[in-house]
PDB file of N, CA and C in Angstrom:
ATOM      1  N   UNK A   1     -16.509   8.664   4.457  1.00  0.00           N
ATOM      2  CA  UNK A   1     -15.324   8.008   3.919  1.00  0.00           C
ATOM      3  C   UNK A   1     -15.714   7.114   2.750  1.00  0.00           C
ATOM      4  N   UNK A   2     -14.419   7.128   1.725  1.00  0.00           N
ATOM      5  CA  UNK A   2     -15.076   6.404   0.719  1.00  0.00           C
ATOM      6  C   UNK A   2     -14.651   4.868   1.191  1.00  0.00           C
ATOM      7  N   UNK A   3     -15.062   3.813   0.536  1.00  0.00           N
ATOM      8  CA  UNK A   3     -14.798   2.277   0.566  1.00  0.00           C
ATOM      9  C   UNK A   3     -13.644   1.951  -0.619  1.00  0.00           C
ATOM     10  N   UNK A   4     -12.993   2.911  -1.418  1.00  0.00           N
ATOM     11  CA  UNK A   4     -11.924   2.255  -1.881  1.00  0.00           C
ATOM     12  C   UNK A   4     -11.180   3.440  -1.792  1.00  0.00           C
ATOM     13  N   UNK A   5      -9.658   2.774  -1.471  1.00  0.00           N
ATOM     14  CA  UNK A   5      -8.746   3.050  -1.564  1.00  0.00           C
ATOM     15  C   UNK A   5      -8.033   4.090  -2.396  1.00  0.00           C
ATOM     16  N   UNK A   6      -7.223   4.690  -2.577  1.00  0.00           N
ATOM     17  CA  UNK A   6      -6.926   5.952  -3.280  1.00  0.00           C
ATOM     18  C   UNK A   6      -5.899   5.797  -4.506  1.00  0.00           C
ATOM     19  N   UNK A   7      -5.950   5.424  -5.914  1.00  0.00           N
ATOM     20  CA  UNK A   7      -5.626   5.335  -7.292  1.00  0.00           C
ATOM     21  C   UNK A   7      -3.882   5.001  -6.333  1.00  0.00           C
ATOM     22  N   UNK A   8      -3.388   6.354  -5.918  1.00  0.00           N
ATOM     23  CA  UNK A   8      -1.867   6.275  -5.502  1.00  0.00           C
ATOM     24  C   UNK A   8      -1.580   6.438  -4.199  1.00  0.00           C
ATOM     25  N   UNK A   9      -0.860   5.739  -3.453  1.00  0.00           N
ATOM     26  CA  UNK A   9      -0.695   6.713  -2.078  1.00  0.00           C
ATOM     27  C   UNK A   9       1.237   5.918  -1.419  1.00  0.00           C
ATOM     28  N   UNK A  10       1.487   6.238  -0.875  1.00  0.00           N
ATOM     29  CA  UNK A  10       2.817   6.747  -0.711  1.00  0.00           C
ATOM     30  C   UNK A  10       2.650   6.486   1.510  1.00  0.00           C
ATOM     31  N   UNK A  11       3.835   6.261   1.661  1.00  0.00           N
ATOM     32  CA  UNK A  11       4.247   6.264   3.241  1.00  0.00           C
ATOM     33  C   UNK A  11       5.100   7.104   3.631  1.00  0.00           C
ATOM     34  N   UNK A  12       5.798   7.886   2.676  1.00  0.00           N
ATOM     35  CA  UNK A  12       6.916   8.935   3.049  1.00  0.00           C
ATOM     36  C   UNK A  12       5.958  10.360   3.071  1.00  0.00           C
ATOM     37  N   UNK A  13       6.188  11.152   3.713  1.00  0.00           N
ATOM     38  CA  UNK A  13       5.525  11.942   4.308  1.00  0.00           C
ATOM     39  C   UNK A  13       6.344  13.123   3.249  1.00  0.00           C
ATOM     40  N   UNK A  14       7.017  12.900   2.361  1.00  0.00           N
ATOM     41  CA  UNK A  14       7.037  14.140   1.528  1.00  0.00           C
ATOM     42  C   UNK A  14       7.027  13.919   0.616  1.00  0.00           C
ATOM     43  N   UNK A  15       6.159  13.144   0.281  1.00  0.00           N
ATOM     44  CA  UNK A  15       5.540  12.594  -1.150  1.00  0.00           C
ATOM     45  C   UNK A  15       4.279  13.227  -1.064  1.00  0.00           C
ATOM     46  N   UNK A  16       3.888  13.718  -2.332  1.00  0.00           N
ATOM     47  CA  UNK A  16       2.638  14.503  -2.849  1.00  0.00           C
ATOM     48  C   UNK A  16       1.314  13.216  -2.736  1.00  0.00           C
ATOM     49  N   UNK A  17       1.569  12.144  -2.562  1.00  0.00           N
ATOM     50  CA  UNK A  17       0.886  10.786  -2.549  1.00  0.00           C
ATOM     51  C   UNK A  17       0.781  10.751  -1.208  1.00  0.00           C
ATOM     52  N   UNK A  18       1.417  11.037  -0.158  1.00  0.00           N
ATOM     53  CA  UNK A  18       0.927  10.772   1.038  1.00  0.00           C
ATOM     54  C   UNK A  18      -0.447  11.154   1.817  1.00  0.00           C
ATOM     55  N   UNK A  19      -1.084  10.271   2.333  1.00  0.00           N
ATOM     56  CA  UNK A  19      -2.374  10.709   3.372  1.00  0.00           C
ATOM     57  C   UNK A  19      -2.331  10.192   4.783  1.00  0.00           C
ATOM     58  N   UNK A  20      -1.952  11.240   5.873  1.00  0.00           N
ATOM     59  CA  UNK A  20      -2.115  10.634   6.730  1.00  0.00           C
ATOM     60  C   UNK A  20      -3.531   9.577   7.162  1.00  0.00           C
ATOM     61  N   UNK A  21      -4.696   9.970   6.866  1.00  0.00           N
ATOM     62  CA  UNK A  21      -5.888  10.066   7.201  1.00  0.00           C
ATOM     63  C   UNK A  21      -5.911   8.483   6.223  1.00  0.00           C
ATOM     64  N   UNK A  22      -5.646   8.260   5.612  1.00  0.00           N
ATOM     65  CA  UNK A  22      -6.230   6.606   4.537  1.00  0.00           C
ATOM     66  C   UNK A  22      -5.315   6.139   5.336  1.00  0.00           C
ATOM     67  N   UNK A  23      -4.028   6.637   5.566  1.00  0.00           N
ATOM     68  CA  UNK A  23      -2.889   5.422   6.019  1.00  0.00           C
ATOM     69  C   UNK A  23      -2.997   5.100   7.415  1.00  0.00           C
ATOM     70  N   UNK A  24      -3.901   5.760   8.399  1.00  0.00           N
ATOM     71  CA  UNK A  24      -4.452   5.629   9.871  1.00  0.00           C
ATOM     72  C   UNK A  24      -5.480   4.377  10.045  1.00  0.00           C
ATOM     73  N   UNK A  25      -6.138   4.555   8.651  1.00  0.00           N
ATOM     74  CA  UNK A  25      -7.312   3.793   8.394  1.00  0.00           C
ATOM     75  C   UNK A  25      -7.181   2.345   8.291  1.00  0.00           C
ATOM     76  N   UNK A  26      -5.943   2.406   7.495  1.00  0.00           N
ATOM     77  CA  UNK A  26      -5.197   0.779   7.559  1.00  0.00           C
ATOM     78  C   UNK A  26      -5.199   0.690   5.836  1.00  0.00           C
ATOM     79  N   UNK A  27      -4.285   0.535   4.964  1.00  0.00           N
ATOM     80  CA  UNK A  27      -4.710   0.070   3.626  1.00  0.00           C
ATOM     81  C   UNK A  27      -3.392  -1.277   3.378  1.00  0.00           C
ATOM     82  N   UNK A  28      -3.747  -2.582   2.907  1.00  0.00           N
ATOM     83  CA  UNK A  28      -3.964  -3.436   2.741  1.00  0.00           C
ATOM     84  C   UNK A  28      -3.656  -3.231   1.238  1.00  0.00           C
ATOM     85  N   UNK A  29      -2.316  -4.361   0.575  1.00  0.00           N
ATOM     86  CA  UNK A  29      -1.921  -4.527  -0.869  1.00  0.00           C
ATOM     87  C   UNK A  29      -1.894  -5.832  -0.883  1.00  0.00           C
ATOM     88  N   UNK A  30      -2.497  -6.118  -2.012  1.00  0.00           N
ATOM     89  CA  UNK A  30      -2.466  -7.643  -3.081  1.00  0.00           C
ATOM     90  C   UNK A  30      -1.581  -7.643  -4.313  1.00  0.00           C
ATOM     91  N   UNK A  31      -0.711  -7.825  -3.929  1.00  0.00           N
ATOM     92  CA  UNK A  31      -0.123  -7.654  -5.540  1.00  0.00           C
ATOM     93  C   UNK A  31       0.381  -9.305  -6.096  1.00  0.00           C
ATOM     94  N   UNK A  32      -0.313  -9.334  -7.539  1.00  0.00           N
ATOM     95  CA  UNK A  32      -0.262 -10.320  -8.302  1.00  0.00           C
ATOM     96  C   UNK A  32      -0.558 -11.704  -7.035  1.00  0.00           C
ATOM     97  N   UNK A  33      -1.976 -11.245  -6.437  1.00  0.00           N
ATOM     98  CA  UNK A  33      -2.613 -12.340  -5.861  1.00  0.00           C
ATOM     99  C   UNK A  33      -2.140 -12.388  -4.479  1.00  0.00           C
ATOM    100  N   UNK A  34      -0.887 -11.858  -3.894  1.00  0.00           N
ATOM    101  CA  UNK A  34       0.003 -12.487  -2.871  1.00  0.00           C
ATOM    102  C   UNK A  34      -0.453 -11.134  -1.864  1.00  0.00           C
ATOM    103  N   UNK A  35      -0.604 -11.126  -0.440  1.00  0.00           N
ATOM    104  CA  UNK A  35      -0.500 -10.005   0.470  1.00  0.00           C
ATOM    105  C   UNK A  35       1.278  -9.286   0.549  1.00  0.00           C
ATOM    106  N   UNK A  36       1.108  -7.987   0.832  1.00  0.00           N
ATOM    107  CA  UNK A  36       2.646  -7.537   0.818  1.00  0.00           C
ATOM    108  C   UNK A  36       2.567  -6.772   1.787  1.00  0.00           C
ATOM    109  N   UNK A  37       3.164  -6.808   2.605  1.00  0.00           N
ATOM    110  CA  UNK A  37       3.182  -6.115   3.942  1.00  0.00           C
ATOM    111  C   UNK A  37       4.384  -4.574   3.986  1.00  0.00           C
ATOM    112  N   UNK A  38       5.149  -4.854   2.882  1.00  0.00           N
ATOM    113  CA  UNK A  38       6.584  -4.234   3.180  1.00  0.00           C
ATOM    114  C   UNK A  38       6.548  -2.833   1.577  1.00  0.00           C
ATOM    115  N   UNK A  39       5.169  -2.794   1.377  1.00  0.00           N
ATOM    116  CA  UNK A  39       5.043  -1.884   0.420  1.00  0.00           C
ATOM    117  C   UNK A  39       5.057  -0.151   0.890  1.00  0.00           C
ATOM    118  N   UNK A  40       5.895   0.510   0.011  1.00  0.00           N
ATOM    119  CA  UNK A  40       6.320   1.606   0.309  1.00  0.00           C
ATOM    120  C   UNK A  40       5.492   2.805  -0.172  1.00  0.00           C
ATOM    121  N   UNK A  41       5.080   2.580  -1.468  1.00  0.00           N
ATOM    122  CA  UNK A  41       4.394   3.301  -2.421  1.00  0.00           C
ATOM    123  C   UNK A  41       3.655   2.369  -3.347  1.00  0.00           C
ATOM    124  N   UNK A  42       2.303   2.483  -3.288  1.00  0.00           N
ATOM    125  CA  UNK A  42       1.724   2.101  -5.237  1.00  0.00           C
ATOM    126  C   UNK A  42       0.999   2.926  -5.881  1.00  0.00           C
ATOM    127  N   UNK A  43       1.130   2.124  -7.160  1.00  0.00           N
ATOM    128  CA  UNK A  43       0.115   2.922  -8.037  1.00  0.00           C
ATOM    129  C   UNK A  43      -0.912   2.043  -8.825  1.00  0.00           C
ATOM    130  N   UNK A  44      -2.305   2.080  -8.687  1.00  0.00           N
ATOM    131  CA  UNK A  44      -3.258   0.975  -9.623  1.00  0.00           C
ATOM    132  C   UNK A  44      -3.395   1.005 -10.747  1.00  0.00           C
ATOM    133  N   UNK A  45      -2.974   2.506 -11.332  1.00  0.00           N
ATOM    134  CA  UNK A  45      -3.929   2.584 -12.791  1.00  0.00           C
ATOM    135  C   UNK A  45      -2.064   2.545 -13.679  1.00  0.00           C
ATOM    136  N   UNK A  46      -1.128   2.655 -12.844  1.00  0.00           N
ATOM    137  CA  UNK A  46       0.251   2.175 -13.595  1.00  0.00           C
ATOM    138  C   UNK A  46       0.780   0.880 -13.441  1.00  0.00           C
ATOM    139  N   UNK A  47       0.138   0.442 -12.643  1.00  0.00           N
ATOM    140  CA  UNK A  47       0.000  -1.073 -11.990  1.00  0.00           C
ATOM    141  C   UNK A  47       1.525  -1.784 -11.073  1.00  0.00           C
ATOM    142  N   UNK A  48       2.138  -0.601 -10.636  1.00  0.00           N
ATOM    143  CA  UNK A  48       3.276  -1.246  -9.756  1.00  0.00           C
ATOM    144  C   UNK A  48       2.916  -0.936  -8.451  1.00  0.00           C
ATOM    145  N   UNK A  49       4.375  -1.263  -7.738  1.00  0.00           N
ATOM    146  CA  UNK A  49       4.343  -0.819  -6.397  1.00  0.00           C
ATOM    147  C   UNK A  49       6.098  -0.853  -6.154  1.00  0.00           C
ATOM    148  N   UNK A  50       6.285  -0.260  -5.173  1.00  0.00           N
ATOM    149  CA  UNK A  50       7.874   0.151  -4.333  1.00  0.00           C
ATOM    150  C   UNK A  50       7.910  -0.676  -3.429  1.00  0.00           C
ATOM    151  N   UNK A  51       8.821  -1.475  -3.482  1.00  0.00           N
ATOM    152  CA  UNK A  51       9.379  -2.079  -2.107  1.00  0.00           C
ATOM    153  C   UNK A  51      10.913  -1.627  -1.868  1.00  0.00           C
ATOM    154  N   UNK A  52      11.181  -1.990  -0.467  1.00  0.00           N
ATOM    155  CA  UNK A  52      12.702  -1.692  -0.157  1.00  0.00           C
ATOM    156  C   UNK A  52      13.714  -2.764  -0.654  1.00  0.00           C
ATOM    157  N   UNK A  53      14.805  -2.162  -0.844  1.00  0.00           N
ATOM    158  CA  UNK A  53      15.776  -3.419  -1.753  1.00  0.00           C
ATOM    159  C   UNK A  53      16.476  -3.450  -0.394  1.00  0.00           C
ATOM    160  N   UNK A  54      16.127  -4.739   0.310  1.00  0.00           N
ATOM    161  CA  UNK A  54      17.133  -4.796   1.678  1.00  0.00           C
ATOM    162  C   UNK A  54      17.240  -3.945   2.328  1.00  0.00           C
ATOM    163  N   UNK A  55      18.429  -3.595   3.077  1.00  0.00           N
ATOM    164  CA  UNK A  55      18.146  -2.585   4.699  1.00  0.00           C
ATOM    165  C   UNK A  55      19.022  -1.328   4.073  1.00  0.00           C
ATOM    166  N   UNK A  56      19.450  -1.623   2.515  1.00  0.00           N
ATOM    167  CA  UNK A  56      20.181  -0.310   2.422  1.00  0.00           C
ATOM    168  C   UNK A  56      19.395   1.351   2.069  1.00  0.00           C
ATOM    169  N   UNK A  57      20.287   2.413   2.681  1.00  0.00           N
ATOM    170  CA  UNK A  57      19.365   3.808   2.408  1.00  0.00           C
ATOM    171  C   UNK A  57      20.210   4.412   1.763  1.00  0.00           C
ATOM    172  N   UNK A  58      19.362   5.520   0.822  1.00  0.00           N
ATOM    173  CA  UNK A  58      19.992   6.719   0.244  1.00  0.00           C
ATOM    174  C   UNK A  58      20.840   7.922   1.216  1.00  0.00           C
ATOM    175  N   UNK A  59      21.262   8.461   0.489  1.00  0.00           N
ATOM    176  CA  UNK A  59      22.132   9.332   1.128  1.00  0.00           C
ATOM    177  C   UNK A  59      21.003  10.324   2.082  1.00  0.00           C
ATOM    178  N   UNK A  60      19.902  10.363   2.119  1.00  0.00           N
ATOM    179  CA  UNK A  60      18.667  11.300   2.512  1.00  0.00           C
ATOM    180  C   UNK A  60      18.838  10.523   3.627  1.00  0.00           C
ATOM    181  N   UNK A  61      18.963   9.463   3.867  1.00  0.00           N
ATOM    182  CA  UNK A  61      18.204   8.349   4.768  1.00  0.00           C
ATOM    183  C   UNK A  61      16.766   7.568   4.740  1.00  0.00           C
ATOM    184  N   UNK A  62      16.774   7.504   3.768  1.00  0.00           N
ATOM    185  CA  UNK A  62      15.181   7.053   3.199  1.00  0.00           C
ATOM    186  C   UNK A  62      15.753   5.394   2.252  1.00  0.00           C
ATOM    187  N   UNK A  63      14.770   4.736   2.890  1.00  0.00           N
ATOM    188  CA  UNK A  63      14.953   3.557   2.137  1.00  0.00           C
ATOM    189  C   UNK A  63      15.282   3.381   1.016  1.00  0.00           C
ATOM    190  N   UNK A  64      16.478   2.460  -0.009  1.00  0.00           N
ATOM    191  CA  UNK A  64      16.352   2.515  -1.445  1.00  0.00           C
ATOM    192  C   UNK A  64      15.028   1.500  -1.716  1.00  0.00           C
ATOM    193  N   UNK A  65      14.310   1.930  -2.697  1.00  0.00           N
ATOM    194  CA  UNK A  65      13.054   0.437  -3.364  1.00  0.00           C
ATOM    195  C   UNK A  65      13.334   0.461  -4.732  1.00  0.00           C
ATOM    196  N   UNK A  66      12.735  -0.477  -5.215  1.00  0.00           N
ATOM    197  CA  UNK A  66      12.780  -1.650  -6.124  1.00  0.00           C
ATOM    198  C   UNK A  66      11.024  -1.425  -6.655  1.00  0.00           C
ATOM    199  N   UNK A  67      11.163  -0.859  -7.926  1.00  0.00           N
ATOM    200  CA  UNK A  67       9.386  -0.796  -8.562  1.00  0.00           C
ATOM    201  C   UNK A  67       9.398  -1.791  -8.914  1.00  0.00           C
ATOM    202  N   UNK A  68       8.161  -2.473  -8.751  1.00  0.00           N
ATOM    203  CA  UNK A  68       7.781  -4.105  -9.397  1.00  0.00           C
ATOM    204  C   UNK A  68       6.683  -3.856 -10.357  1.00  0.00           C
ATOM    205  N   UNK A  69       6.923  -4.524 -11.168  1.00  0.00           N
ATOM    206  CA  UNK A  69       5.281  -4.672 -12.059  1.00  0.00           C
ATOM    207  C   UNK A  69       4.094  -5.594 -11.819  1.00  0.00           C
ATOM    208  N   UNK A  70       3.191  -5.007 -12.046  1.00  0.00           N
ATOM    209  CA  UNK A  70       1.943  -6.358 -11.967  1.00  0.00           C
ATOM    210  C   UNK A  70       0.990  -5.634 -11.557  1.00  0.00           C
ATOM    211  N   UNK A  71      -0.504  -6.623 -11.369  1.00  0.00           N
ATOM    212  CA  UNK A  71      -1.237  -6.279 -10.637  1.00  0.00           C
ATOM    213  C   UNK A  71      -1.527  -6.104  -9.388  1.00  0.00           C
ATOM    214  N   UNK A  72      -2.304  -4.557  -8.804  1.00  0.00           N
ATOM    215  CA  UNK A  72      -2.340  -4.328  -7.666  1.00  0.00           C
ATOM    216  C   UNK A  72      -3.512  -3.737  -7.339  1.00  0.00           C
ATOM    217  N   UNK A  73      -4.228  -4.651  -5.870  1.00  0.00           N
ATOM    218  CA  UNK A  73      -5.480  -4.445  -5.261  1.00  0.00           C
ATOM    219  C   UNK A  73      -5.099  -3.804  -4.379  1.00  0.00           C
ATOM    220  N   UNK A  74      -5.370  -3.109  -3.835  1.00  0.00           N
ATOM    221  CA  UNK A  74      -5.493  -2.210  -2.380  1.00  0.00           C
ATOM    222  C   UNK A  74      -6.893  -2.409  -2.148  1.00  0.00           C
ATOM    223  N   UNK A  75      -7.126  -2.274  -0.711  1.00  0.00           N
ATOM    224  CA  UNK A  75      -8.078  -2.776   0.183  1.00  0.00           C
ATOM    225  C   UNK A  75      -7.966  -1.818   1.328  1.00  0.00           C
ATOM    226  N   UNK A  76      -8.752  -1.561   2.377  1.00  0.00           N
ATOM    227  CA  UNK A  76      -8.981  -0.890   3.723  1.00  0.00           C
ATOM    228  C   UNK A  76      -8.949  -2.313   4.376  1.00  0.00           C
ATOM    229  N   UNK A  77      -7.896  -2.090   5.060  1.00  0.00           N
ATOM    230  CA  UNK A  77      -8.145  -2.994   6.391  1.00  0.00           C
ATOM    231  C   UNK A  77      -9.162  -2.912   7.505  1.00  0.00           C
ATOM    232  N   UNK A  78      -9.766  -2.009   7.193  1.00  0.00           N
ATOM    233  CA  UNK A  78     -11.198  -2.109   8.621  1.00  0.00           C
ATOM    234  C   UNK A  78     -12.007  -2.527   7.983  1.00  0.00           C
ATOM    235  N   UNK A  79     -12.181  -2.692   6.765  1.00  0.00           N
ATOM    236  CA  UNK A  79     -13.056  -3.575   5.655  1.00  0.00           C
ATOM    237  C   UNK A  79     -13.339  -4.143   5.406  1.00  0.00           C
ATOM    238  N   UNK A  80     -11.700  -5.222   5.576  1.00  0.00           N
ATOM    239  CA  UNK A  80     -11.244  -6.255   5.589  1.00  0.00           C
ATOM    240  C   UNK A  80     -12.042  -7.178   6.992  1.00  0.00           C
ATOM    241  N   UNK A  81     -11.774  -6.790   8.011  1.00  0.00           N
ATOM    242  CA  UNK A  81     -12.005  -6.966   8.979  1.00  0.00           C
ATOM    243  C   UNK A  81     -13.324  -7.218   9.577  1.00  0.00           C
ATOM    244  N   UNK A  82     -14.105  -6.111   8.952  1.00  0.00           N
ATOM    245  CA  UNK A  82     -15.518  -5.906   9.104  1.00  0.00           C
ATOM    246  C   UNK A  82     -16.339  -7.369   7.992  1.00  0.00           C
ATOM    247  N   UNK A  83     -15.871  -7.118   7.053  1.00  0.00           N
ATOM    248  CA  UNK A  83     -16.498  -8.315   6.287  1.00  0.00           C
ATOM    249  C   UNK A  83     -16.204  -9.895   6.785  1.00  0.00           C
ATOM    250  N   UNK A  84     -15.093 -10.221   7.548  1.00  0.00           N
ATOM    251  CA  UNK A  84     -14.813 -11.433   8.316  1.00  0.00           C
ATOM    252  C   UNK A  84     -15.435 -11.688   9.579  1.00  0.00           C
ATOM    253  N   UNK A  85     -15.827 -10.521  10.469  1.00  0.00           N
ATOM    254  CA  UNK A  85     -16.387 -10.832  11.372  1.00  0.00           C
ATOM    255  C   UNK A  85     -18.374 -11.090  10.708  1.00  0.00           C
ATOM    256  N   UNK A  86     -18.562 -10.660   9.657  1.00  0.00           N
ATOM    257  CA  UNK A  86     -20.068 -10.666   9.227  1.00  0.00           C
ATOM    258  C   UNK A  86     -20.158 -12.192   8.661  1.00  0.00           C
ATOM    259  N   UNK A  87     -19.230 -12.845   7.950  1.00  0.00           N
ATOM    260  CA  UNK A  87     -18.707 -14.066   7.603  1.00  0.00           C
ATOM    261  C   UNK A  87     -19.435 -15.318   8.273  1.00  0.00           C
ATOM    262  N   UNK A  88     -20.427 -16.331   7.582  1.00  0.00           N
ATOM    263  CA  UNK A  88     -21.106 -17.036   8.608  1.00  0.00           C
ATOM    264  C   UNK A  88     -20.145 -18.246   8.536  1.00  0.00           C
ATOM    265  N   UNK A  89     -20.128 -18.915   9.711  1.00  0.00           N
ATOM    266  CA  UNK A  89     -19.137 -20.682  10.022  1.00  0.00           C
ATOM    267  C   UNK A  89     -20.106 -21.367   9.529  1.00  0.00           C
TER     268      UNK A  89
END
């Protein structure tokens, strides 16, 4: 497995961006410094990300989102994790 994260990746399962296998793994967004928990889709090298605009859905039934601009880190959360427990007090 690699240690970073994948340029684009996606949570809807019929998106050409989707991976089950990274998104099992845990991946972890920073955007413009802040953690975002409620991210739908990003992209690093276009530098946004998708969030949902409130609880409303498209006629599909799929969340509507909202592209934001800025900078965006993605991270592996077992990574994350692993480097805090190595972390000396």
């Amino acid at each position: 497995m690699t240690d970073t994260p994948p340029d684009r990746l996606s949570l809807n399962p019929r998106s050409p961006y989707f991976d089950a296998e990274m998104l099992r793994r845990g991946v972890g967004i920073r955007f413009k410094g802040q953690e975002k928990t409620n991210v739908e889709e990003y992209c690093v090298s276009e530098g946004w990300i998708r969030v949902p605009a409130g609880r409303s859905l498209d006629r599909y039934g799929q969340p509507m989102t909202v592209k934001l601009s800025g900078p965006v880190e993605p991270y592996f959360q077992d990574a994350a994790k692993a480097d805090e427990d190595k972390a000396p007090e």
